[in-house]
Protein backbone atom coordinates (compact mmCIF):
# COMPACT_ATOMS: atom_id res chain seq x y z
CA UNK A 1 -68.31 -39.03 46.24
CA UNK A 2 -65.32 -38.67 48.54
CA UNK A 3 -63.10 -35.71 48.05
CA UNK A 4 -59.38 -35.13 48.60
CA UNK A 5 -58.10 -33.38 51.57
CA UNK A 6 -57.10 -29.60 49.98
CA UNK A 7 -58.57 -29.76 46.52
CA UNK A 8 -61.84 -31.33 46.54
CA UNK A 9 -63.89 -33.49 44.33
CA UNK A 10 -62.82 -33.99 40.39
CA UNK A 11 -65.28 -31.66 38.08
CA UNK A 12 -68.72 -33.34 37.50
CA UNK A 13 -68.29 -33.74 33.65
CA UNK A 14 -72.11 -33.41 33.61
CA UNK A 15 -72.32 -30.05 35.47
CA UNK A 16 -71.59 -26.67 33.52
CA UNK A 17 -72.50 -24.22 36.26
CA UNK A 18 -69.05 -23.20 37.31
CA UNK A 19 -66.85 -23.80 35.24
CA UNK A 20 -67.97 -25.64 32.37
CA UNK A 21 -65.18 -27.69 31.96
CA UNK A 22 -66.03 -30.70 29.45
CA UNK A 23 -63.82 -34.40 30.28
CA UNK A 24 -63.79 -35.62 26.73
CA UNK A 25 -64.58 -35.09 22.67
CA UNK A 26 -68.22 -35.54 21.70
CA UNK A 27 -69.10 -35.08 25.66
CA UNK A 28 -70.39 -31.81 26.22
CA UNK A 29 -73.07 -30.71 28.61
CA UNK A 30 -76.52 -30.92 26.77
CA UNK A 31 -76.73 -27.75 25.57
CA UNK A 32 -73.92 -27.53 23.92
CA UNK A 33 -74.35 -30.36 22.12
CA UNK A 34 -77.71 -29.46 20.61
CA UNK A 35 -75.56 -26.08 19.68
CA UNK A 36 -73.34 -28.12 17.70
CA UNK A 37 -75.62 -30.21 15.60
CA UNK A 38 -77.68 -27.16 14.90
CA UNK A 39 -74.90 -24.58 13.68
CA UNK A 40 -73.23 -27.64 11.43
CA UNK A 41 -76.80 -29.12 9.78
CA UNK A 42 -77.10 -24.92 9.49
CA UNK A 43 -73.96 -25.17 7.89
CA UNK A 44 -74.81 -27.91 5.99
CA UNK A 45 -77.68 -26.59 4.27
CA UNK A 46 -77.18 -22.77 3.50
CA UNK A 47 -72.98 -22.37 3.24
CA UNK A 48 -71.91 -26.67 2.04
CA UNK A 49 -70.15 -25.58 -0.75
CA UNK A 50 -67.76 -23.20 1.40
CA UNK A 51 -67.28 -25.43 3.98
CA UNK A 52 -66.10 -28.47 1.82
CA UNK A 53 -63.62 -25.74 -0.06
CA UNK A 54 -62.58 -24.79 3.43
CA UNK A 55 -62.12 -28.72 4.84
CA UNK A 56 -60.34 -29.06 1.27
CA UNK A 57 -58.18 -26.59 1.95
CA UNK A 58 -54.80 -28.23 2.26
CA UNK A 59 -55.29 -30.38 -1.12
CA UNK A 60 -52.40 -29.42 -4.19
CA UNK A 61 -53.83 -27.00 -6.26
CA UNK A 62 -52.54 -29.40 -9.27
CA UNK A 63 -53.86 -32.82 -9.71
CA UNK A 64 -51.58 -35.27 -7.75
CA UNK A 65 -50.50 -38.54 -8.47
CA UNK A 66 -52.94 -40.35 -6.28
CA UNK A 67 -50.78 -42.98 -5.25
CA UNK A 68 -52.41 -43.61 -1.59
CA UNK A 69 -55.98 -44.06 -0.27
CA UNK A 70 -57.73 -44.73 2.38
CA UNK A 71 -57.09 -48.32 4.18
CA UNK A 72 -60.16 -50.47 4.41
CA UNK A 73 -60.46 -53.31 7.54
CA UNK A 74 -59.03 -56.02 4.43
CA UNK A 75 -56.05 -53.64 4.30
CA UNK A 76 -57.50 -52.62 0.17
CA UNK A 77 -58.97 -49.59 -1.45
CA UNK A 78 -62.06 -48.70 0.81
CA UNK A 79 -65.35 -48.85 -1.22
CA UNK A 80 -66.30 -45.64 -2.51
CA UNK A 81 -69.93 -44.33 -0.47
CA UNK A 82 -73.02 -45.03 -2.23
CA UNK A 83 -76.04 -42.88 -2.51
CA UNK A 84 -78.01 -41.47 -0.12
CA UNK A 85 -80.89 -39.52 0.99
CA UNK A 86 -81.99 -36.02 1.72
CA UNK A 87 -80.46 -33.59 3.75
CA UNK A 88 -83.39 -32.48 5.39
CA UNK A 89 -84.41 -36.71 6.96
CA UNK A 90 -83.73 -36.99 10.55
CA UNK A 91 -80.79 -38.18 12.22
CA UNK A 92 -81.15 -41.27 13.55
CA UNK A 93 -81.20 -41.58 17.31
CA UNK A 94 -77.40 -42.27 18.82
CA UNK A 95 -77.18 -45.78 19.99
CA UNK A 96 -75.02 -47.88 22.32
CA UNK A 97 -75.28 -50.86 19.31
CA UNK A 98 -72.16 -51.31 17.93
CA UNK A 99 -73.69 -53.38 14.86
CA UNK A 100 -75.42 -52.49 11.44
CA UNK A 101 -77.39 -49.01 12.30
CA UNK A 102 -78.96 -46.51 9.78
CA UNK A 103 -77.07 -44.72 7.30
CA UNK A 104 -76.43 -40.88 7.46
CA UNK A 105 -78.92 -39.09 5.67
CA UNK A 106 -77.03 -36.34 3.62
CA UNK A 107 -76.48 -36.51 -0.14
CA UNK A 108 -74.44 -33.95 -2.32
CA UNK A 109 -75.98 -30.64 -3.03
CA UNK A 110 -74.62 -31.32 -6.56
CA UNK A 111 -73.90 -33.62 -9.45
CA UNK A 112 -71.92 -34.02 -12.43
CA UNK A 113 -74.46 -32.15 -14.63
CA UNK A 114 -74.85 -29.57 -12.23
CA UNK A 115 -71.62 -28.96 -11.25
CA UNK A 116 -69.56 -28.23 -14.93
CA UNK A 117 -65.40 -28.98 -14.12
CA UNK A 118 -65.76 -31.48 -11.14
CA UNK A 119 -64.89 -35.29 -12.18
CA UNK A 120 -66.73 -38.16 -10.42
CA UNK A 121 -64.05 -37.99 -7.62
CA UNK A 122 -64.23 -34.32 -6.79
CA UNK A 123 -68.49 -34.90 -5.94
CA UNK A 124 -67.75 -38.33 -4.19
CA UNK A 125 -65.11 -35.67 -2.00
CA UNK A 126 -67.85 -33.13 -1.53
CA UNK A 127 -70.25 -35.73 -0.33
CA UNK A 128 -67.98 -37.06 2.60
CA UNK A 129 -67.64 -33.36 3.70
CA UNK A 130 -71.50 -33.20 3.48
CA UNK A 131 -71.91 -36.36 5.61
CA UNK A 132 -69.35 -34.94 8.09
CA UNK A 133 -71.58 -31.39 8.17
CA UNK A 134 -74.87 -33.87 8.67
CA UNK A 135 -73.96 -35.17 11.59
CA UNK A 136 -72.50 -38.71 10.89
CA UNK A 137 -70.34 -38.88 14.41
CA UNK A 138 -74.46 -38.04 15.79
CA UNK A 139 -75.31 -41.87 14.53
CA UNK A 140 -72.27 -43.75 16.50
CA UNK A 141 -71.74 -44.58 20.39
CA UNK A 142 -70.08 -41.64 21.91
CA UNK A 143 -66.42 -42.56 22.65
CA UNK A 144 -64.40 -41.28 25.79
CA UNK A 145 -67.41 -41.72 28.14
CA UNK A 146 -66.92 -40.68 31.61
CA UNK A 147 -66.94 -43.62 34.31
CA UNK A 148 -68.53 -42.48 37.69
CA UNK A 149 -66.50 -44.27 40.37
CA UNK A 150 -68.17 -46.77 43.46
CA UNK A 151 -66.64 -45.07 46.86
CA UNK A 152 -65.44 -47.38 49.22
CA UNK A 153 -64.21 -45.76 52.32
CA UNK A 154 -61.56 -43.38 51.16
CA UNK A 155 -61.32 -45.74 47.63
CA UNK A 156 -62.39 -44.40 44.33
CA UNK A 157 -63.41 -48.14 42.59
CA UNK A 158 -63.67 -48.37 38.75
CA UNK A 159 -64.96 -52.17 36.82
CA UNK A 160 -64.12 -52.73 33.75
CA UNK A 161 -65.12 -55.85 31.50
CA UNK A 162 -62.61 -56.54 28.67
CA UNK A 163 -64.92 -57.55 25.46
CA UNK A 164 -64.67 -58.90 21.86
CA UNK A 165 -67.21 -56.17 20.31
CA UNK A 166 -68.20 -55.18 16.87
CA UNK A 167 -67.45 -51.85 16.08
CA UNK A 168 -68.31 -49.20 13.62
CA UNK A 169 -65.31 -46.54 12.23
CA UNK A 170 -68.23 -44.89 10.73
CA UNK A 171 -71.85 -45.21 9.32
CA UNK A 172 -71.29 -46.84 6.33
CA UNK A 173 -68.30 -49.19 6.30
CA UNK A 174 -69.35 -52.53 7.88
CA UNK A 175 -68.59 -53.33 11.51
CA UNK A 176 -65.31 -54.58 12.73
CA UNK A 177 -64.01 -57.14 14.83
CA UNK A 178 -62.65 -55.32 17.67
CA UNK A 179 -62.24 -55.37 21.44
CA UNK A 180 -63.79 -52.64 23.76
CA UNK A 181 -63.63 -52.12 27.66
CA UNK A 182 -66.93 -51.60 28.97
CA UNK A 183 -67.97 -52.59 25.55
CA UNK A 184 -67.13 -49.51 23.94
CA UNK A 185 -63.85 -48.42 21.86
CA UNK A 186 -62.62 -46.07 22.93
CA UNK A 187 -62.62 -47.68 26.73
CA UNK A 188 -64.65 -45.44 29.71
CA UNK A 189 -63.06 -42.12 30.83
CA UNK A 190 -61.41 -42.80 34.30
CA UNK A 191 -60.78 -39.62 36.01
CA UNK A 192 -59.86 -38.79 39.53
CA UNK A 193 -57.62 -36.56 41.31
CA UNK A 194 -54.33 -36.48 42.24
CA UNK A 195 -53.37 -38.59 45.57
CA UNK A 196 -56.63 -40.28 45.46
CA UNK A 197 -56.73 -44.27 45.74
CA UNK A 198 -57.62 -45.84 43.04
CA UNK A 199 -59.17 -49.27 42.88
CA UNK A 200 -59.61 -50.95 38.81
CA UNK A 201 -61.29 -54.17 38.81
CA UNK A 202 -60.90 -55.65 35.35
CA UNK A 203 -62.90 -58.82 34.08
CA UNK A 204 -61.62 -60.87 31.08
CA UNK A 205 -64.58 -61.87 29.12
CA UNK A 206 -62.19 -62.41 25.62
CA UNK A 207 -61.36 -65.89 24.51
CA UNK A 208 -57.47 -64.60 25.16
CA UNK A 209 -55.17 -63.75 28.11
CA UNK A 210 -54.05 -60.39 28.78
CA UNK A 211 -52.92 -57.76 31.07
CA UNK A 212 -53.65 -53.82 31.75
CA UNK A 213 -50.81 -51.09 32.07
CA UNK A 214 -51.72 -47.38 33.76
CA UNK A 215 -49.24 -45.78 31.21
CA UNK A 216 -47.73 -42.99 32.76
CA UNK A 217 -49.30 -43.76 36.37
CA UNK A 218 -46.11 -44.63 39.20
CA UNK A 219 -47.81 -47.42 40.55
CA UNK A 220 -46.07 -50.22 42.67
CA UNK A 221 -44.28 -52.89 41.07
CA UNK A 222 -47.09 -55.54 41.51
CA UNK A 223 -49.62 -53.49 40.00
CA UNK A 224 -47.67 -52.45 36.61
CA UNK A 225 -49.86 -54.55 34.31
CA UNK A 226 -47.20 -56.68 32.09
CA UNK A 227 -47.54 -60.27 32.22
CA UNK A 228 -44.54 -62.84 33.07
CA UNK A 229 -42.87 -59.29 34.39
CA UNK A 230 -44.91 -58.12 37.07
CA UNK A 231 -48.11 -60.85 36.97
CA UNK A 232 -49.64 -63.93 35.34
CA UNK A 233 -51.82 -63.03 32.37
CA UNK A 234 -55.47 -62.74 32.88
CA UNK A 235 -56.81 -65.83 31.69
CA UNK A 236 -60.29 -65.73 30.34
CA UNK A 237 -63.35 -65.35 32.08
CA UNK A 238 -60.61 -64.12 35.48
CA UNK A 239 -60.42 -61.07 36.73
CA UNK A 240 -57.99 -58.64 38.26
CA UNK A 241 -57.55 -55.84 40.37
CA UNK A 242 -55.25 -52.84 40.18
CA UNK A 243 -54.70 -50.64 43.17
CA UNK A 244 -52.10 -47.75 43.49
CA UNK A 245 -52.61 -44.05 44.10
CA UNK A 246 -53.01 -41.76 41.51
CA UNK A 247 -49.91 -39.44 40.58
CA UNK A 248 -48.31 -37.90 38.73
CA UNK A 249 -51.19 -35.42 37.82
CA UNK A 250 -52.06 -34.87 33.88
CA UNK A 251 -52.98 -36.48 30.80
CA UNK A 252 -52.70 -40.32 31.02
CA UNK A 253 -53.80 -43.44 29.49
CA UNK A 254 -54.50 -47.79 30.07
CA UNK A 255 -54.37 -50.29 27.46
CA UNK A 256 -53.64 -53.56 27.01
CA UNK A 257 -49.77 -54.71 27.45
CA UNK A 258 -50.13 -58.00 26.61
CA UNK A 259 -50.09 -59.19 22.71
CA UNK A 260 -50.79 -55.55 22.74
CA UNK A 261 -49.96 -55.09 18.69
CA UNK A 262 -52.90 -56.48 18.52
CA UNK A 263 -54.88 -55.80 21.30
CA UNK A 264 -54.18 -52.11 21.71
CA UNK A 265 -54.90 -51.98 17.51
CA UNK A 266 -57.78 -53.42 18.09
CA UNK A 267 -59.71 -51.11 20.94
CA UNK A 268 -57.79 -51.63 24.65
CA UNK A 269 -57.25 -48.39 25.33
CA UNK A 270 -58.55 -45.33 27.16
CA UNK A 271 -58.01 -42.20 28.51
CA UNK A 272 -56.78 -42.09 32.69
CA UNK A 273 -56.96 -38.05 33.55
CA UNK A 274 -55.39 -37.43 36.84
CA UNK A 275 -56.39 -33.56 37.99
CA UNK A 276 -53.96 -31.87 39.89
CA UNK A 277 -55.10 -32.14 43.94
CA UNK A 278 -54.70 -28.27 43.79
CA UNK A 279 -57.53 -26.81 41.67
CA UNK A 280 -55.62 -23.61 40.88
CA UNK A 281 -53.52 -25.78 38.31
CA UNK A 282 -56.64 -27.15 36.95
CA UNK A 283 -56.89 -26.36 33.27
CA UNK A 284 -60.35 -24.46 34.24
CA UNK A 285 -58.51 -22.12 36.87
CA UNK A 286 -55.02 -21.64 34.82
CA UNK A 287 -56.13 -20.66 31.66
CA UNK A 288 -60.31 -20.88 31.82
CA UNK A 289 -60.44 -23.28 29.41
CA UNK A 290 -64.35 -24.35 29.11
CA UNK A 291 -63.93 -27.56 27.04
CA UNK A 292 -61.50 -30.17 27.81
CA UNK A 293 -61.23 -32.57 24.69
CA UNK A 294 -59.42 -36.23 24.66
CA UNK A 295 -58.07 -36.89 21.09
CA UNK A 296 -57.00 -40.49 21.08
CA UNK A 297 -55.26 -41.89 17.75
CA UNK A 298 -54.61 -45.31 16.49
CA UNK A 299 -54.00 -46.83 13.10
CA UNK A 300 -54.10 -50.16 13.02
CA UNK A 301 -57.55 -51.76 13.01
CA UNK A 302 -60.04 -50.13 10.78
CA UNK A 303 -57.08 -47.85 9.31
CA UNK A 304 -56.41 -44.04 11.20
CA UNK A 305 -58.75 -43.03 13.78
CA UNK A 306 -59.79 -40.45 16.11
CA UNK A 307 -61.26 -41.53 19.10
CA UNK A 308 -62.08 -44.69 17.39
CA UNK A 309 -63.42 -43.29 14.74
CA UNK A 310 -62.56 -42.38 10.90
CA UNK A 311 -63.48 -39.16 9.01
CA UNK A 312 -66.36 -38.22 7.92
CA UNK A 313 -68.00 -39.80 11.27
CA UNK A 314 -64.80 -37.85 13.47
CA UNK A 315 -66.33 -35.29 15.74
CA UNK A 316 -66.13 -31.69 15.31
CA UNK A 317 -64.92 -29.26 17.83
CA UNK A 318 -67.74 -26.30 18.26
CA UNK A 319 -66.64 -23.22 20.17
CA UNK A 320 -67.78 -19.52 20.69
CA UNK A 321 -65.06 -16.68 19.39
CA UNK A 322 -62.80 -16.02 22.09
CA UNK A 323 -63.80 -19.21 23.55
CA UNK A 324 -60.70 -21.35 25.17
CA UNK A 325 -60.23 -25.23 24.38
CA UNK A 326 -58.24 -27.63 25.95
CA UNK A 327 -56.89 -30.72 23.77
CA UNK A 328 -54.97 -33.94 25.10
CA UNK A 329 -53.34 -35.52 22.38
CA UNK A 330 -52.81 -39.53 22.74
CA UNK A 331 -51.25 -41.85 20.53
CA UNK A 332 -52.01 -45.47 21.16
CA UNK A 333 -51.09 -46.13 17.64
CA UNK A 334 -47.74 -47.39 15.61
CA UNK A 335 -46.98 -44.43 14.01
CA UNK A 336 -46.23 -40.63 15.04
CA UNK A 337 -49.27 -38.62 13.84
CA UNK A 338 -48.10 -34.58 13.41
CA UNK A 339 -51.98 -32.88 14.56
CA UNK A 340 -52.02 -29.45 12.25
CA UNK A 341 -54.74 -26.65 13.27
CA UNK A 342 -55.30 -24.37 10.11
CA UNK A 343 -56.70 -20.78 11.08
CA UNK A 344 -55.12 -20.52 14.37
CA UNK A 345 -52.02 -21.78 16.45
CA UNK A 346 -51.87 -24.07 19.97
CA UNK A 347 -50.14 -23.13 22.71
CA UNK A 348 -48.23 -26.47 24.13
CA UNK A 349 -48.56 -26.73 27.95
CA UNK A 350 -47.98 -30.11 28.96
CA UNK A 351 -45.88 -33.19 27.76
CA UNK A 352 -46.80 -36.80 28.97
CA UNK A 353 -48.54 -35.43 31.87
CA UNK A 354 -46.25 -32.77 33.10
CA UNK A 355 -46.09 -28.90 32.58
CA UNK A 356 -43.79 -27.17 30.26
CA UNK A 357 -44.07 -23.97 32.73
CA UNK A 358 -41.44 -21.59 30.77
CA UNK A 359 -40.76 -24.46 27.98
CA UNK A 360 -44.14 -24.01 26.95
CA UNK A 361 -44.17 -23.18 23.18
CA UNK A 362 -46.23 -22.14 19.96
CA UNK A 363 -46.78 -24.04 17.24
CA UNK A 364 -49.77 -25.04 14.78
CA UNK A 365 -48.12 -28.57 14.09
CA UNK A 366 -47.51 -31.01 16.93
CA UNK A 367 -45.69 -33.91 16.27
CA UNK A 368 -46.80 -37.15 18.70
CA UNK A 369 -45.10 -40.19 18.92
CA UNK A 370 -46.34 -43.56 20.40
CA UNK A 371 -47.16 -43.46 23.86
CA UNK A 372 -46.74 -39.55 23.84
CA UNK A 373 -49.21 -37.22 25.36
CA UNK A 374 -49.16 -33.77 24.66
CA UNK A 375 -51.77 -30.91 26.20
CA UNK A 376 -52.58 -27.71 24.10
CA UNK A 377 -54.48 -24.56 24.84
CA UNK A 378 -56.46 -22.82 21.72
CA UNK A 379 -57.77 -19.42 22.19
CA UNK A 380 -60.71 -19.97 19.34
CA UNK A 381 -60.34 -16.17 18.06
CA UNK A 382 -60.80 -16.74 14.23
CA UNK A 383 -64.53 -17.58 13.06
CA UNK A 384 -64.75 -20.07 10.28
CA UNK A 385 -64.58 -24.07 9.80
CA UNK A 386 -60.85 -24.72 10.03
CA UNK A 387 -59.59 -28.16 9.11
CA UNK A 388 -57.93 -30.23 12.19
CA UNK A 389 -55.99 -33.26 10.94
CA UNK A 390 -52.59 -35.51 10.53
CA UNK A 391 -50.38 -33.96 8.11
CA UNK A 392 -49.33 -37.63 6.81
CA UNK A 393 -51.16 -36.43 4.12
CA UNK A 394 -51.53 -40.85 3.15
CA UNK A 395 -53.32 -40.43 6.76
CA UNK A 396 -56.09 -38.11 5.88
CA UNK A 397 -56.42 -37.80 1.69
CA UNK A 398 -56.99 -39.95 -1.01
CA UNK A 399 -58.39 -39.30 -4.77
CA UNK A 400 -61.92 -39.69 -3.62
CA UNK A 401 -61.54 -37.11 -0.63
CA UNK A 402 -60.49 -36.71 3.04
CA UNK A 403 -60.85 -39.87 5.23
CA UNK A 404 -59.41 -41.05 8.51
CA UNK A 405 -57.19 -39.03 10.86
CA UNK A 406 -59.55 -35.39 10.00
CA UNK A 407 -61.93 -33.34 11.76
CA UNK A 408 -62.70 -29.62 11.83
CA UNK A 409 -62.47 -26.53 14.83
CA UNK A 410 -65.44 -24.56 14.09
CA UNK A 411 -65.55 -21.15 15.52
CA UNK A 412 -68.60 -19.71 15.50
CA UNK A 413 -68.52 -15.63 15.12
């Protein structure tokens, strides 16, 4: 791999000597990973029962009106889960297939005669928080996978395939119709540092034109991505090639801009991280941060994702007490999504890819609009399972429990 002239190569996402630092959600070196499933299926089996009180925790204490649930891919009520069995079976194996795979393997720890005072919708609740604590983001393609560039000369060159895929929002729910670069939704990490030159072949293998934007990337004219503007669409079975260098540093993102409603709703999207060229401002170096998440959220196909996926398959954030987290919030969605952190506040560093420096602030509630990205430092000081989700409450809670736009920050003590 080539490196820049003052700051060096871009951190090996699969290397935690050093620093640690992690590229994406749900990419974490090895041992980490095992770390997580253990302390949640842990969880899961001696301390459910808390944990589902604590994931419930921003539900009315009074019985509400229930007038919103989750979407399903039809745009109706989603079907309520069905049964399921033991906690104790195996997960199954992770797979690249995006069709029909197994089912998680967790049931309740309860039922109605068991439990006196909770109605039919209170145990179909607990049981997506027990799927969620067994692992169900363990049985779907990892999204936000880093792309290892070819060199060419002083070139850093990334291919891309633009697909019609099925895809799964989580274990249960059937797959979708959706589109995928790579094959995957969401698309390949790209990461590379700033000044480097940056080569993105994309193939069109859909039965549709369409056209790729570097949002937030100053890239020459010729090379911004919207058809009948700046290029002729890609037509089907083409392929084009995007070549700029990379700058501003930060948290980026490419998608789709053409019929991108549609296309963008549907999977074209992915993360573009530029690191700063000097690795002082490096999230590892300013503030040694050892994970360094992408959060990517949509709404449109398959109802309000993270990362492609709905609760209970969303991915949990596992860190040690005192422990220091990076997140880059993306919305490639419709809608602004306000990301709420109970337990523990985020300190706001960057907005759309550059620093706040003294403008920096404190909140637990971060509002993010379409197109927005916004970078937040957590010191992970408070031990516990503390809910992480939209506070559209329509986004994340229904009658029959939490769905979509959730996941949890679990601090281990």
């Amino acid at each position: 791999m080539s490196t820049d002239q003052k700051g060096g190569p871009p951190p090996d996402p699969s290397v935690s000597a050093g620093t640690g630092l992690v590229p994406a959600a749900g990419l974490v070196h090895p041992n980490r990973a095992l770390t997580r499933r253990g302390f949640l299926r842990g969880v899961a089996l001696v301390g459910g029962g808390a944990v589902a009180a604590g994931l419930a925790a921003c539900a009315p204490a009074a019985a509400p009106a229930w007038t919103f649930g989750p979407p399903a891919p039809s745009g109706g009520p989603a079907a309520s889960p069905g049964p399921s069995a033991p906690a104790s079976s195996p997960t199954p194996t992770p797979s690249m297939d995006h069709g029909a795979g197994p089912s998680p393997t967790a049931s309740p720890s309860s039922s109605p005669a068991t439990s006196p005072g909770l109605a039919e919708h209170d145990l179909k609740a607990k049981e997506a928080v027990q799927r969620f604590l067994d692992g169900e983001w363990d049985t779907l393609p990892r999204p936000n996978v880093p792309l290892e560039p070819e060199i060419d000369g002083d070139v850093k060159v990334f291919r891309l395939t633009i697909d019609e895929i099925e895809h799964r929002i989580d274990a249960r729910k059937p797959p979708l119709d959706a589109l995928g670069f790579n094959g995957v939704w969401t698309g390949p990490l790209l990461r590379v540092v700033e000044g480097d030159r940056v080569r993105a072949i994309f193939t069109n293998n859909m039965r549709e034109t369409t056209g790729i934007h570097f949002h937030g990337q100053e890239t020459p004219n010729a090379m911004d991505g919207v058809p009948f503007v700046t290029q002729d669409p890609i037509l089907p079975g083409q392929t084009f090639t995007y070549e700029f260098v990379a700058g501003p540093s930060g948290s980026h993102m490419y998608h789709s801009h053409h019929n991108a409603t549609d296309q963008v709703g549907r999977g074209l999207l992915g993360a573009f991280i530029v690191d700063p060229k000097d690795p002082a401002k490096r999230y590892d170096r300013l503030y040694g941060a050892t994970q360094d998440i992408v959060w990517i959220s949509n709404d449109t196909l398959g109802g309000f994702t993270i990362n492609g996926r709905g609760f209970p398959a969303t991915i949990p954030i596992v860190a040690e007490r005192g422990e220091v987290i990076v997140i880059r919030f993306m919305n490639e969605g419709l809608m602004m999504h306000p990301w709420h952190l109970h337990g523990m506040p985020m300190r706001v560093v960057a907005r759309d890819g550059y620093p706040l420096g003294s403008a920096a602030f404190t909140c637990d509630t971060l509002g993010v609009n379409p197109g927005e990205r916004w970078d937040v430092v957590i010191e992970c000081k408070n031990p516990g399972v503390w809910a992480f989700h939209c506070h559209i409450l329509s986004h994340v809670e229904g009658k029959e429990g939490m769905f979509g736009m959730v996941t949890a920050l679990i601090v281990k003590s």
